[in-house]
N, C-alpha and C. Protein backbone atom coordinates (compact mmCIF):
# COMPACT_ATOMS: atom_id res chain seq x y z
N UNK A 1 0.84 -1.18 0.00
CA UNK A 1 0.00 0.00 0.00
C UNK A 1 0.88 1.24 0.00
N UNK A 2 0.44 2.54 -0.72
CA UNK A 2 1.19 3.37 -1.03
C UNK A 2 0.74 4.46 0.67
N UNK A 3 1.32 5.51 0.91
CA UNK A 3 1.05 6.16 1.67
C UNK A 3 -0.11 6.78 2.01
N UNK A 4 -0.70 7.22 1.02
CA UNK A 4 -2.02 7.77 0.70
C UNK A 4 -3.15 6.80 1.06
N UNK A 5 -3.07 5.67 0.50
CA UNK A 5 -4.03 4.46 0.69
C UNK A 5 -3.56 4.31 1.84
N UNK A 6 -2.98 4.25 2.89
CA UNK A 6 -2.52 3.70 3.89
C UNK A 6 -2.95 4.51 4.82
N UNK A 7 -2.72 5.72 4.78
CA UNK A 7 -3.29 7.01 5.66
C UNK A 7 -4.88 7.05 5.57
N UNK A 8 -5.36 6.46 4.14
CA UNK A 8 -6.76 6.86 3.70
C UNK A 8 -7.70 5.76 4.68
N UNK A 9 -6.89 4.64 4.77
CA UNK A 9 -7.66 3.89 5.63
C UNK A 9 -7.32 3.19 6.89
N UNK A 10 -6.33 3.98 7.52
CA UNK A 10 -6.59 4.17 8.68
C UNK A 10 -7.56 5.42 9.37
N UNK A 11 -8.06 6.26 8.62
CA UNK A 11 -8.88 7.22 9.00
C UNK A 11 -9.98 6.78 8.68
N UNK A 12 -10.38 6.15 7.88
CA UNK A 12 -11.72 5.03 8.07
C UNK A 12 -12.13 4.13 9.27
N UNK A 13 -10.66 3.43 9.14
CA UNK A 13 -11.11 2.32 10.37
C UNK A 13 -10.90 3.37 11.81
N UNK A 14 -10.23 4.03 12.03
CA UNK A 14 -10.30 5.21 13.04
C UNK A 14 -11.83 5.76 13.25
N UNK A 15 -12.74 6.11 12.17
CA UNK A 15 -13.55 6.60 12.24
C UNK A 15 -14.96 5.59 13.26
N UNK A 16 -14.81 4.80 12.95
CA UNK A 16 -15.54 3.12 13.17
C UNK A 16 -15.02 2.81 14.82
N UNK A 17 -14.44 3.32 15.26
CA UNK A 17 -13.71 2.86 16.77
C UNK A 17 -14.51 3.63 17.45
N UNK A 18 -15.37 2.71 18.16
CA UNK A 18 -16.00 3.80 19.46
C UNK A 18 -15.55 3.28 20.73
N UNK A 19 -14.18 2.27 20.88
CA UNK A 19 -14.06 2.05 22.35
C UNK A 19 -13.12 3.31 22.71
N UNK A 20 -13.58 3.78 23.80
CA UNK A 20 -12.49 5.29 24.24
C UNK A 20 -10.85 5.10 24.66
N UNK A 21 -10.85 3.81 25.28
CA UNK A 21 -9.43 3.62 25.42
C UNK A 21 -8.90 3.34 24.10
N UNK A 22 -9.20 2.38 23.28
CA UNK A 22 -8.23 2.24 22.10
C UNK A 22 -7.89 3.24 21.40
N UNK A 23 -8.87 4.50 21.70
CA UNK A 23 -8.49 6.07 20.96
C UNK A 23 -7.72 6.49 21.59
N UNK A 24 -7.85 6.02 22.96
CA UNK A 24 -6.56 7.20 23.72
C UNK A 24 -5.34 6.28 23.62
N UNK A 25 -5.03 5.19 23.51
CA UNK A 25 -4.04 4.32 23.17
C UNK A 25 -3.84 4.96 21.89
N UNK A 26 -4.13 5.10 21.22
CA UNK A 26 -3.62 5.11 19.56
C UNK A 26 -3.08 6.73 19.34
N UNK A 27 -3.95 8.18 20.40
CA UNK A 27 -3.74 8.97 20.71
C UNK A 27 -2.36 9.64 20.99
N UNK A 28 -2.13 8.96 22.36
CA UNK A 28 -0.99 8.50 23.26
C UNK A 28 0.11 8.32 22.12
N UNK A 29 -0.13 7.32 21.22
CA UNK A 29 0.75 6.75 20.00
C UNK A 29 1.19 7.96 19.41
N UNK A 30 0.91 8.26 18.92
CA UNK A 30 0.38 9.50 17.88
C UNK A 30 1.42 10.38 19.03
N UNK A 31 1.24 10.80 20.17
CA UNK A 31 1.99 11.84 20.88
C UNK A 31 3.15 11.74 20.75
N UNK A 32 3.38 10.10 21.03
CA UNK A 32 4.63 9.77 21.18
C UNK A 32 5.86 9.66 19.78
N UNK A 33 5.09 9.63 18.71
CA UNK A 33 5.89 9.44 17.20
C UNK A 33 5.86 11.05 17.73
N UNK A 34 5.10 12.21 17.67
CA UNK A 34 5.29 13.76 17.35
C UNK A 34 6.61 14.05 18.21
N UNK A 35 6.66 13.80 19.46
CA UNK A 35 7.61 13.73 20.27
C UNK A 35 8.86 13.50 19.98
N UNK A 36 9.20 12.39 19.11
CA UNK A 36 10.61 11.96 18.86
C UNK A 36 11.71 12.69 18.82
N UNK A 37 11.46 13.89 17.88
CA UNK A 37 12.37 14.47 17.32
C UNK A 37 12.91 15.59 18.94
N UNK A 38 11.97 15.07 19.95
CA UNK A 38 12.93 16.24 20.88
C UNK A 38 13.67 15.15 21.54
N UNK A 39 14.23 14.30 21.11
CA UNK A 39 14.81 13.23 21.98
C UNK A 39 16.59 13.20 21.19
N UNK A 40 17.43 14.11 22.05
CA UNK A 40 18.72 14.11 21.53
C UNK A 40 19.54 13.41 22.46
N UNK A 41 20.08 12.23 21.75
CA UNK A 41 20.93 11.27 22.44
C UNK A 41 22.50 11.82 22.02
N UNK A 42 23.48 11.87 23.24
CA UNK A 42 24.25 11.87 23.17
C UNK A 42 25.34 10.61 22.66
N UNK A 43 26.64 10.58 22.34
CA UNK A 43 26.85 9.43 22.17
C UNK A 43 27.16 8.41 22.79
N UNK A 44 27.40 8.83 23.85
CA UNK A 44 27.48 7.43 24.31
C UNK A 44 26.06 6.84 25.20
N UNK A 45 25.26 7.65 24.87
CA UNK A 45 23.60 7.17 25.44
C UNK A 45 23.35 5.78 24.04
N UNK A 46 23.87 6.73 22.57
CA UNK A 46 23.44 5.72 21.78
C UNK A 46 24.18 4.57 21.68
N UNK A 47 25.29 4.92 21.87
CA UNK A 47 26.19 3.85 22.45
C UNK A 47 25.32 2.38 23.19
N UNK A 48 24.85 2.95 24.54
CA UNK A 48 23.82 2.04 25.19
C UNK A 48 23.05 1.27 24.67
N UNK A 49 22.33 2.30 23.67
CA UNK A 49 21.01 1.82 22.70
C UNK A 49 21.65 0.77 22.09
N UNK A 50 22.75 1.62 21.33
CA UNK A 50 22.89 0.10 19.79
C UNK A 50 22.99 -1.21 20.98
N UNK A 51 23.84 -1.13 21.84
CA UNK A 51 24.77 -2.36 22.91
C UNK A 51 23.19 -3.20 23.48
N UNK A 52 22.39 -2.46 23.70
CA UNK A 52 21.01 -2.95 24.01
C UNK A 52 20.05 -3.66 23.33
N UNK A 53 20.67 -2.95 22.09
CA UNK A 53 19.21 -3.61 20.92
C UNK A 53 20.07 -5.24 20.41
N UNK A 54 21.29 -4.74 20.42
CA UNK A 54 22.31 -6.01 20.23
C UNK A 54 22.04 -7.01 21.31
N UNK A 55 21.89 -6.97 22.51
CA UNK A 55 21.69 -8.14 23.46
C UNK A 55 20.31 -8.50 23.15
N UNK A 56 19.61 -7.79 22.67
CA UNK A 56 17.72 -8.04 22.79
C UNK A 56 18.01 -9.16 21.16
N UNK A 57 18.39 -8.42 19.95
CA UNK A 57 18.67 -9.41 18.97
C UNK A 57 19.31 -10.76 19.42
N UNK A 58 20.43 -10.56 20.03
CA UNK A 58 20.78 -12.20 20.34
C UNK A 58 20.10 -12.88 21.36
N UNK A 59 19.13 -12.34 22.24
CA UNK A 59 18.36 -13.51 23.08
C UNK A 59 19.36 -13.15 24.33
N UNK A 60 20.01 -12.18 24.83
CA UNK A 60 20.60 -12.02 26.06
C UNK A 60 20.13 -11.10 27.03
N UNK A 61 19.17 -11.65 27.59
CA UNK A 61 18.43 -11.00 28.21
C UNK A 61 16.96 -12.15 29.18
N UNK A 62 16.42 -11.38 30.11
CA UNK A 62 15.79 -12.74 31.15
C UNK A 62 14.47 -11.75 31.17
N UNK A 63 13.21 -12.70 31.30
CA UNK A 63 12.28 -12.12 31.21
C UNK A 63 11.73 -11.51 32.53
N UNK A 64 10.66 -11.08 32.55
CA UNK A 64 10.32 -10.20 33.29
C UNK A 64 9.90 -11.15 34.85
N UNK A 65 9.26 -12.20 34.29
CA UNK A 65 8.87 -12.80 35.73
C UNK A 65 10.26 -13.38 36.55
N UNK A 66 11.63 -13.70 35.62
CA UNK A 66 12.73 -14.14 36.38
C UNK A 66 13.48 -12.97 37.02
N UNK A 67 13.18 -12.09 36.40
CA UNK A 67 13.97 -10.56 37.44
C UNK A 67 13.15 -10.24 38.51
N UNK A 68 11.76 -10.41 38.41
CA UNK A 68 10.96 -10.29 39.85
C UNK A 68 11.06 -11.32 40.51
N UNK A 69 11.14 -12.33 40.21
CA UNK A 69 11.69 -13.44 41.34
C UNK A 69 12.88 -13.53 42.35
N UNK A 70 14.23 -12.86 40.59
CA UNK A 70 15.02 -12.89 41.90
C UNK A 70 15.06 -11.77 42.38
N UNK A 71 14.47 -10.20 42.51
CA UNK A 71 14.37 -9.27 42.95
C UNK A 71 13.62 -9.81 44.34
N UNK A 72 12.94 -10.51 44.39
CA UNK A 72 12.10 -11.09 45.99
C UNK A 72 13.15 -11.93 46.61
N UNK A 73 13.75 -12.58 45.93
CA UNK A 73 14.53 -13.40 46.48
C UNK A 73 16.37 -12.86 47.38
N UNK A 74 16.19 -11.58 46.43
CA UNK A 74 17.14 -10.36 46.77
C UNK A 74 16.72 -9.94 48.29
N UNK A 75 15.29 -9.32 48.17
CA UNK A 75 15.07 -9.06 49.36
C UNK A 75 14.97 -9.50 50.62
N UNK A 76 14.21 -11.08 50.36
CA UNK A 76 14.48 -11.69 51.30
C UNK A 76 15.57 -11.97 52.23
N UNK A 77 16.74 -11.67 51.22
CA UNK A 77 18.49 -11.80 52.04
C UNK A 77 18.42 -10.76 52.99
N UNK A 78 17.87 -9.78 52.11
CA UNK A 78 18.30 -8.48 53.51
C UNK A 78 18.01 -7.91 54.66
């Protein structure tokens, strides 16, 4: 789909949405793409980023319920 067609019908199916959260979700969205451009990373912030997106591509990384586990299990020591 070209841009036009693509824009053309998401403002259709936009139009058709009467649940209020999925508007303010998609809203929210919308804030957050306008936003971008005030987001100036220094280099070695992007530094972080690339080093981050690189561990997330290779699978180095633990999910969310094993860091709250051992985060309880942290506490319990102390």
């Amino acid at each position: 789909m070209n841009y036009a067609v693509t824009q053309t019908t998401i403002i259709e199916r936009l139009r058709k949405v009467e649940d209020p959260d999925i508007l303010e979700t998609i809203n929210a969205l919308l804030d957050s793409v306008e936003e971008k451009s005030k987001y100036i990373l220094t280099d070695d912030r992007k530094k972080v980023v690339e080093e981050s997106r690189a561990e997330l591509k290779n699978g180095d990384f633990d999910t969310q319920e094993n860091f709250f586990s051992d985060a309880r299990l942290w506490l319990k020591e102390k």
